[in-house]
N, C-alpha and C. Protein backbone atom coordinates (compact mmCIF):
# COMPACT_ATOMS: atom_id res chain seq x y z
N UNK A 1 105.73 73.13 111.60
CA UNK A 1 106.10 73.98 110.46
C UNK A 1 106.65 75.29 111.01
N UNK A 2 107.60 75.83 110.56
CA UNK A 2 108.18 77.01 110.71
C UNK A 2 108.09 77.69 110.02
N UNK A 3 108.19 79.24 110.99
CA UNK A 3 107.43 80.41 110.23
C UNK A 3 108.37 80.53 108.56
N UNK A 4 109.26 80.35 108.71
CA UNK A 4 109.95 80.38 107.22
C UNK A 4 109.03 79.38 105.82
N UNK A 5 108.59 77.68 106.37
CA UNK A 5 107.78 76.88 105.71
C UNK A 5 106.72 77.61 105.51
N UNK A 6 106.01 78.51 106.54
CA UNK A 6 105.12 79.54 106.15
C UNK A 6 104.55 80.39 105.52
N UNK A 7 105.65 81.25 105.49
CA UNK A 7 106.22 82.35 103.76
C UNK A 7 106.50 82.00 102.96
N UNK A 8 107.30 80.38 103.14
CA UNK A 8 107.44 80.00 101.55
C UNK A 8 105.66 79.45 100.84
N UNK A 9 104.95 79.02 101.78
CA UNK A 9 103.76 78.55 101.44
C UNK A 9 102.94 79.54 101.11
N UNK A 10 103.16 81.02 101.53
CA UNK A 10 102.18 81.89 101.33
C UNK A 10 103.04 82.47 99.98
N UNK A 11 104.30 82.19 99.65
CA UNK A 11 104.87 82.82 98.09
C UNK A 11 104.62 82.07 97.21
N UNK A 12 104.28 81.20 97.74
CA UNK A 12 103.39 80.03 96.18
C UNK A 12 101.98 80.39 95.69
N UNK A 13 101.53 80.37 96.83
CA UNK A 13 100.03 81.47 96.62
C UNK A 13 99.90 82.59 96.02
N UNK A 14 100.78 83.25 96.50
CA UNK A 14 100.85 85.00 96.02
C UNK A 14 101.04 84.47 94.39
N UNK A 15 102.38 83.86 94.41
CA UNK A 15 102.79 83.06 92.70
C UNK A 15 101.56 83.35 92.04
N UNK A 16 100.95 82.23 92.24
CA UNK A 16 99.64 81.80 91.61
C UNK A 16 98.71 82.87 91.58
N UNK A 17 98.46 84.16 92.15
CA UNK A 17 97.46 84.85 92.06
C UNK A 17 98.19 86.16 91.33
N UNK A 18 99.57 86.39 91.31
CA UNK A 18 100.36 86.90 90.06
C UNK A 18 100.58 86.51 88.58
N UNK A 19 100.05 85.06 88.67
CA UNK A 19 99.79 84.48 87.28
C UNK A 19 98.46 84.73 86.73
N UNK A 20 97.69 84.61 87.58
CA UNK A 20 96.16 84.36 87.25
C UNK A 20 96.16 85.93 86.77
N UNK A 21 96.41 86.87 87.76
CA UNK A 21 96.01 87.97 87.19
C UNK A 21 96.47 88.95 86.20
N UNK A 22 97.81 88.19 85.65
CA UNK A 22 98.39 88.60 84.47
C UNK A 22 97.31 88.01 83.48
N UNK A 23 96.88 86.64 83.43
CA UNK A 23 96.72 86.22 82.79
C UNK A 23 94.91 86.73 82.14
N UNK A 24 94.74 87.43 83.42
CA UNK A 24 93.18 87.95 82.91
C UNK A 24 93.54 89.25 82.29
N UNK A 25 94.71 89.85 82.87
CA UNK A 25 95.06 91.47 81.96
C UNK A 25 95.19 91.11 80.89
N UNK A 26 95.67 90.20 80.15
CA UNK A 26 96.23 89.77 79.18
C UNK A 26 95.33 89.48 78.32
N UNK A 27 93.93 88.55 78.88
CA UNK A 27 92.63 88.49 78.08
C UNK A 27 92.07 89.99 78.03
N UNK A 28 92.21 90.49 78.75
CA UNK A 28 91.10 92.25 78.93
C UNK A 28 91.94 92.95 77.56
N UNK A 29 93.27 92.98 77.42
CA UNK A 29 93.90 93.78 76.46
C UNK A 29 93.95 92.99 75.38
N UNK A 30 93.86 91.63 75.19
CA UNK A 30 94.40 90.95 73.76
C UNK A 30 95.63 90.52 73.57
N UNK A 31 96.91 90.91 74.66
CA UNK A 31 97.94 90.55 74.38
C UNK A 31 98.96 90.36 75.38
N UNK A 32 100.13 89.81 75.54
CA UNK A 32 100.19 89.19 76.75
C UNK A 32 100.83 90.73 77.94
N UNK A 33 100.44 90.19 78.61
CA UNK A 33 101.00 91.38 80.10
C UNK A 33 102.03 90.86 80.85
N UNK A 34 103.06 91.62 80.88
CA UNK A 34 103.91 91.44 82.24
C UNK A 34 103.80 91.05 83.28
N UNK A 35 104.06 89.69 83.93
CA UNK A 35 103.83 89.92 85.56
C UNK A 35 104.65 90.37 86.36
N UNK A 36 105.77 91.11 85.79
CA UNK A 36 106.17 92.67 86.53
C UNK A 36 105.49 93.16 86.23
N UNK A 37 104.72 93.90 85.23
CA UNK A 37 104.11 94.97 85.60
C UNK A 37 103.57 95.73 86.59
N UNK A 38 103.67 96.99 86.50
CA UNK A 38 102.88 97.94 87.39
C UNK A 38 101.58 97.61 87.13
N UNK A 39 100.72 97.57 86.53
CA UNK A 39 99.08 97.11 86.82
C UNK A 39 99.06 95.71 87.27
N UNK A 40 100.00 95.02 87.27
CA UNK A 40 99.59 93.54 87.82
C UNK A 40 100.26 93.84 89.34
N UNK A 41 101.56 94.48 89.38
CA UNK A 41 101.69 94.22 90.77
C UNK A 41 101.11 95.01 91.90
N UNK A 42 100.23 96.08 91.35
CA UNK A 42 99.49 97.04 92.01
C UNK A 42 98.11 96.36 92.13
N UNK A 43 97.33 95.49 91.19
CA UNK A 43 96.75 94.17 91.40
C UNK A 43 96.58 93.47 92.56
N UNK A 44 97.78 92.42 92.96
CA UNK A 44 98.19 91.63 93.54
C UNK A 44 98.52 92.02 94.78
N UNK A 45 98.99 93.58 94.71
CA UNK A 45 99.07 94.46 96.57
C UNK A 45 97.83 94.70 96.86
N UNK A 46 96.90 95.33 96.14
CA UNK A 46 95.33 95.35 96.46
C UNK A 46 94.83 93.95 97.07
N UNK A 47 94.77 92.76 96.35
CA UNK A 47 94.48 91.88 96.87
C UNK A 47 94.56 91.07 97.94
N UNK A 48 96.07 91.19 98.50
CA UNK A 48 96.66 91.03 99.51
C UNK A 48 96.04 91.70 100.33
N UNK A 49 96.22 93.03 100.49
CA UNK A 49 95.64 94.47 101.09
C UNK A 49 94.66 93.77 101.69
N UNK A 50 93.61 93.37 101.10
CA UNK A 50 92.22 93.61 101.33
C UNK A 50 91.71 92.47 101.93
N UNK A 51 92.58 91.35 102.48
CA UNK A 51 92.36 90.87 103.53
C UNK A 51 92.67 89.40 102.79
N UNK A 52 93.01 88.92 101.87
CA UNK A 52 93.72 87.78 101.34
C UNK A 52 94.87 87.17 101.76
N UNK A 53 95.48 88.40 102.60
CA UNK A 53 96.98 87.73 102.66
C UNK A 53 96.41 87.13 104.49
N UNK A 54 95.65 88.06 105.00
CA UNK A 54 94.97 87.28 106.27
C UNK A 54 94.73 85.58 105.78
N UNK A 55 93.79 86.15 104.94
CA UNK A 55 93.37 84.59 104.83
C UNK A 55 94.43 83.24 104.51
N UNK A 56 95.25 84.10 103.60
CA UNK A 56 96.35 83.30 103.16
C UNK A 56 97.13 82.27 104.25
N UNK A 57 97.59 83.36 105.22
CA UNK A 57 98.19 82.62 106.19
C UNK A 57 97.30 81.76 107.40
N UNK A 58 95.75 82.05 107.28
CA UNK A 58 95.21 81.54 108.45
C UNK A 58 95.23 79.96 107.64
N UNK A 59 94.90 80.16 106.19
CA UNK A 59 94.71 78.56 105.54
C UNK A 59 96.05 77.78 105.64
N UNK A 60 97.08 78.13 105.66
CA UNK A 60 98.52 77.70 106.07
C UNK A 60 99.01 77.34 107.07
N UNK A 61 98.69 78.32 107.92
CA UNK A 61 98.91 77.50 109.59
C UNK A 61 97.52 76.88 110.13
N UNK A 62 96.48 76.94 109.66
CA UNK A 62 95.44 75.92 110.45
C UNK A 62 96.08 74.73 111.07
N UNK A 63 96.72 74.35 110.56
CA UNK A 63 97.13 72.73 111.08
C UNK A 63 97.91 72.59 111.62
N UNK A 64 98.44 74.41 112.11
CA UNK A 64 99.47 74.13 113.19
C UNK A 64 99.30 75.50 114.05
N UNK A 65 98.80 74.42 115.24
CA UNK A 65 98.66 75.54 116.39
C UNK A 65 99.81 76.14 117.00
N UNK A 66 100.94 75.64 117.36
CA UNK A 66 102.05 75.99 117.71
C UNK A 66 102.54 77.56 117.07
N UNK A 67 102.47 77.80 116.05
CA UNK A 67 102.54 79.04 115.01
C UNK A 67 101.70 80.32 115.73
């Protein structure tokens, strides 16, 4: 796998944790939220931040030592 198959695997992830967390702003306020938004994408950099996006990529390349 190449580092490019990589980033695309870790932008599916990120995807998914930009949905999810629209989708809980959206329950907290009652109505639907942007996933542009500034509180979701300030969200989703925190999360990353804080050691997710580590993890992100260690669960992605596990299966390839070469990387």
């Amino acid at each position: 796998m190449s580092a490019t198959e990589v980033i695309l695997a870790e932008l599916s992830e990120i995807e998914k944790i930009i949905a999810n967390e629209a989708r809980l702003a959206s329950e907290r306020v009652g109505y639907p939220v942007d996933p542009h938004s500034p509180e979701i994408q300030a969200r989703v950099a925190e999360i990353i931040l804080s050691g997710t996006g580590e993890y992100l990529r260690n669960l992605v390349t596990a299966a390839i030592p070469s990387l």
